[in-house]
Protein backbone atom coordinates (compact mmCIF):
# COMPACT_ATOMS: atom_id res chain seq x y z
CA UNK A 1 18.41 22.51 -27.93
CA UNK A 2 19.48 25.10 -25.39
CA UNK A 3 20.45 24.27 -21.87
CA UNK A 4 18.05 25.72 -19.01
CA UNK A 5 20.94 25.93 -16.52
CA UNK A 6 19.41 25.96 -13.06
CA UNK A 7 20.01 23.74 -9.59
CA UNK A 8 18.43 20.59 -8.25
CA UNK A 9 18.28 17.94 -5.87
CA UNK A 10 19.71 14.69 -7.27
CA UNK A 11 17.57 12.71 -4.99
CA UNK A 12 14.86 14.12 -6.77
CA UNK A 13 15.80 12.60 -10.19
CA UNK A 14 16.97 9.37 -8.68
CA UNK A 15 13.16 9.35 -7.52
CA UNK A 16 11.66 9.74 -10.30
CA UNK A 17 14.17 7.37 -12.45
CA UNK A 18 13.57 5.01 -9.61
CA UNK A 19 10.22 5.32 -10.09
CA UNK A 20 9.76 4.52 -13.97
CA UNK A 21 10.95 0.66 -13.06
CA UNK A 22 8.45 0.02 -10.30
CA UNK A 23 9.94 -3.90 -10.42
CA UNK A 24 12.69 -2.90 -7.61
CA UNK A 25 15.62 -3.50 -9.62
CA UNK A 26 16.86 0.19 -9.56
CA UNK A 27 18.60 0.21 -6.06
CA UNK A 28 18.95 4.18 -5.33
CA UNK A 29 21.41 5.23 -3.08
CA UNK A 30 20.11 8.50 -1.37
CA UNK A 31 21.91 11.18 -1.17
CA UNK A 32 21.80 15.18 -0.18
CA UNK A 33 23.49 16.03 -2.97
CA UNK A 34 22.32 18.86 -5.38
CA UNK A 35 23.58 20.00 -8.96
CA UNK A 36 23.91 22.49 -11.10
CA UNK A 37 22.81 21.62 -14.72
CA UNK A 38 19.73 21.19 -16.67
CA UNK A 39 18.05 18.98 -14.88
CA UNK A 40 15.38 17.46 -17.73
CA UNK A 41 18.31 16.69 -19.94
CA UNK A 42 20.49 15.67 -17.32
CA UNK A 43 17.79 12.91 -15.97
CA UNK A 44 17.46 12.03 -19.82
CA UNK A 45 20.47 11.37 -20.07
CA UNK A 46 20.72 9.64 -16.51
CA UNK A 47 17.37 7.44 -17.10
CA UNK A 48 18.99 6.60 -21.04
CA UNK A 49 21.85 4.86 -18.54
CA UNK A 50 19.80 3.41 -16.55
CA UNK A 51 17.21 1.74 -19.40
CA UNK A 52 20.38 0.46 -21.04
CA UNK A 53 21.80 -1.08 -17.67
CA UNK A 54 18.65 -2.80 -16.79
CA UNK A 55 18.53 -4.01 -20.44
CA UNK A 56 21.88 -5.39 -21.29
CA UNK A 57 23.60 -5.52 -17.60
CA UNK A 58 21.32 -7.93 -16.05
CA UNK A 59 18.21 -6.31 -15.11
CA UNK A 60 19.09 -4.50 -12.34
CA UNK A 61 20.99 -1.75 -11.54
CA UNK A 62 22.36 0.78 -8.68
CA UNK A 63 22.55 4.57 -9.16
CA UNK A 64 24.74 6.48 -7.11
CA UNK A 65 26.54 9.76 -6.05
CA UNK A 66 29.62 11.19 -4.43
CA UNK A 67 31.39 14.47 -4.04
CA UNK A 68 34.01 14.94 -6.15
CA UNK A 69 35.63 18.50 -5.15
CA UNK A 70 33.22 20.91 -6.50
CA UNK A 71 31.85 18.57 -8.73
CA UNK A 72 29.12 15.53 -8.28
CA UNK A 73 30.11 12.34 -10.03
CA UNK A 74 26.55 10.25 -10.92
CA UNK A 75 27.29 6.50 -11.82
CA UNK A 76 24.56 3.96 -12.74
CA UNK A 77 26.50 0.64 -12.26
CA UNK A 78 25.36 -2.82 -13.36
CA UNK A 79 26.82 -6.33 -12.53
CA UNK A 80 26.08 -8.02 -16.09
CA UNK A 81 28.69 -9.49 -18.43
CA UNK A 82 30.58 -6.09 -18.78
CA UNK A 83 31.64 -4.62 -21.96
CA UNK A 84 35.01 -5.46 -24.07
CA UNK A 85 37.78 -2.68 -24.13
CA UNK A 86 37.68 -2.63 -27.94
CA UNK A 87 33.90 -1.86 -27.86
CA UNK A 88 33.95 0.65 -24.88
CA UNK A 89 34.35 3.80 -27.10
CA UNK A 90 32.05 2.41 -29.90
CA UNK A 91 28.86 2.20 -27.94
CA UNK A 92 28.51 5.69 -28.08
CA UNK A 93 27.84 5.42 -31.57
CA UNK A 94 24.44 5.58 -33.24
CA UNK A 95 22.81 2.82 -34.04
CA UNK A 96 25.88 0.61 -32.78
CA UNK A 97 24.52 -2.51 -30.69
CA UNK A 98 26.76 -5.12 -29.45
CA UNK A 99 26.48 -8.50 -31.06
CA UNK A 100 26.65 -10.44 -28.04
CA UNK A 101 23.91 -8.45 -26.61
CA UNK A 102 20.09 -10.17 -27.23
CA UNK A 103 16.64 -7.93 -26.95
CA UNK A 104 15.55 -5.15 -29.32
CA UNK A 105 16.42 -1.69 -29.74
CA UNK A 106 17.85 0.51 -32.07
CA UNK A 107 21.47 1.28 -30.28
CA UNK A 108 20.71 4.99 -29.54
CA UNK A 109 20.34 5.07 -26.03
CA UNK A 110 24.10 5.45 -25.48
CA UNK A 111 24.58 8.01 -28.50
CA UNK A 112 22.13 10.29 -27.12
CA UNK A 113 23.25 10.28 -23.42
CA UNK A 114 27.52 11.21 -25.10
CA UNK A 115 25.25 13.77 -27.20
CA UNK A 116 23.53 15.42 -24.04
CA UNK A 117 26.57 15.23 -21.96
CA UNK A 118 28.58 16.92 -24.65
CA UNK A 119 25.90 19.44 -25.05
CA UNK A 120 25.74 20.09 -20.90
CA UNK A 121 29.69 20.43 -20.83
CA UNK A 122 29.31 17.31 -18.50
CA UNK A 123 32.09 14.15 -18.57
CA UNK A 124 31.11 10.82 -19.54
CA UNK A 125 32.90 7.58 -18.68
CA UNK A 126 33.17 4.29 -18.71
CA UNK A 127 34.35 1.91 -16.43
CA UNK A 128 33.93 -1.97 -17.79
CA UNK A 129 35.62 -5.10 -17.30
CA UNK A 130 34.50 -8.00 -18.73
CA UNK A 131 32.35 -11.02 -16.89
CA UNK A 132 32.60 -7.97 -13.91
CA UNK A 133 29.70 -5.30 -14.97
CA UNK A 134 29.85 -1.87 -15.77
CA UNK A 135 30.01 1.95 -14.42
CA UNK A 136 28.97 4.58 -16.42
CA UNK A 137 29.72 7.68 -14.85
CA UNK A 138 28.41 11.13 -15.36
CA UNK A 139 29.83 14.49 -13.81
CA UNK A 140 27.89 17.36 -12.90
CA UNK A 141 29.06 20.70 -11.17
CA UNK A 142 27.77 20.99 -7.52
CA UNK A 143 25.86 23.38 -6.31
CA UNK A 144 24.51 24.12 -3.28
CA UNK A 145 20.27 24.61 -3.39
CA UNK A 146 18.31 27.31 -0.52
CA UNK A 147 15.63 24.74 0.02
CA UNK A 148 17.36 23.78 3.19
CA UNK A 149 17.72 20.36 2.88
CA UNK A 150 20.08 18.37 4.67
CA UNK A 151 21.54 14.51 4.43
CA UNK A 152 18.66 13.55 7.11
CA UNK A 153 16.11 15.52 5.10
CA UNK A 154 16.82 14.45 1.59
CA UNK A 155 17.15 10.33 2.80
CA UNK A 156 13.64 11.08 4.84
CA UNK A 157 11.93 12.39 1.61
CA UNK A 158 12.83 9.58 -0.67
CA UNK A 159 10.33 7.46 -1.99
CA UNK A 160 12.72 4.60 -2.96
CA UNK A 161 11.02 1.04 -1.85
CA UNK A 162 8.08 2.99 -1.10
CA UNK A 163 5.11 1.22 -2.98
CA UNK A 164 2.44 3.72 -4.61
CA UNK A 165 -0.65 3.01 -5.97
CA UNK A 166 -1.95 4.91 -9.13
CA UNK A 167 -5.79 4.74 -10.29
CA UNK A 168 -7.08 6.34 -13.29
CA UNK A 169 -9.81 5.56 -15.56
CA UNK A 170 -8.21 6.25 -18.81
CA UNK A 171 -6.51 3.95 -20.59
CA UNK A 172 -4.18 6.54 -22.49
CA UNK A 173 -3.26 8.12 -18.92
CA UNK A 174 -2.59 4.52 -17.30
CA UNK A 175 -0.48 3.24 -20.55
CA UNK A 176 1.78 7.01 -20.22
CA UNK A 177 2.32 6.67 -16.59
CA UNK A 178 3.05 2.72 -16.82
């Protein structure tokens, strides 16, 4: 896989990621902020992050940015049972699922987000204590995108809490979009 470098709206992606858990448990913070990355792999990765947080970190879930200098730090942070120091490094490991941890799954959530952020040149960390949740934390270079938009623009153009209603007819196309 080859990057498609290009710049985007994070609000966008938190949209869509938003979106794909129509339950309200994904609290999006809005933001004006814009990257420069690929921005299919980059929500990949991001919406990986968030599937496992909803999962294992107590079914819900905030996702967040901040300027960082020239770079944009995106964290999807959860307020489950956190994760132990000794298995903070591990979980980025294939097929690696913590024992403690119920549901199903194959543990490759976390391996492919480390794999897409190493292939985008984009940090990964991990910020976990224990019986206190977790932040996972991914960096992106900013960039700044001609569309205009502004703080007041991007927060007035989010859908978040917005409820939508979808009809369709076919059962394949309702299943997909579900």
């Amino acid at each position: 896989v080859a990057p498609e470098i290009d710049d985007g709206r994070v609000q966008d992606m938190f949209d869509r990621i938003a979106a794909e858990h129509p339950g309200g448990q994904v609290d999006v913070r809005a933001t004006a902020l814009n990257i420069s990355t690929d921005p299919m792999l980059f929500e990949r990765a991001l919406s990986n992050l968030v599937a496992n947080a909803m999962k294992h970190g107590g079914g819900a879930c905030r996702i967040e940015a901040s300027a960082s200098g020239e770079f944009v730090d995106i964290s999807v942070v959860d307020d489950g049972p956190g994760i132990p120091l000794d298995d903070q490094d591990r979980i980025f490991d294939e097929f690696v699922r913590l024992e403690t941890r119920g549901g199903d799954g194959l543990g490759l959530g976390l391996a492919i987000v480390k794999r897409i952020a190493r292939l985008l040149d984009t940090p990964l960390s991990l910020s976990s204590t224990p019986g206190e949740g977790a932040r996972f934390t991914l960096r992106a270079r900013g960039a700044h995108v001609a569309n205009g938009a502004t703080p007041s623009s991007a927060a007035a153009h989010s859908i978040a809490g917005v409820k939508v209603l979808l009809l369709d007819d076919d059962a394949l196309a309702r299943e997909a979009v579900a």
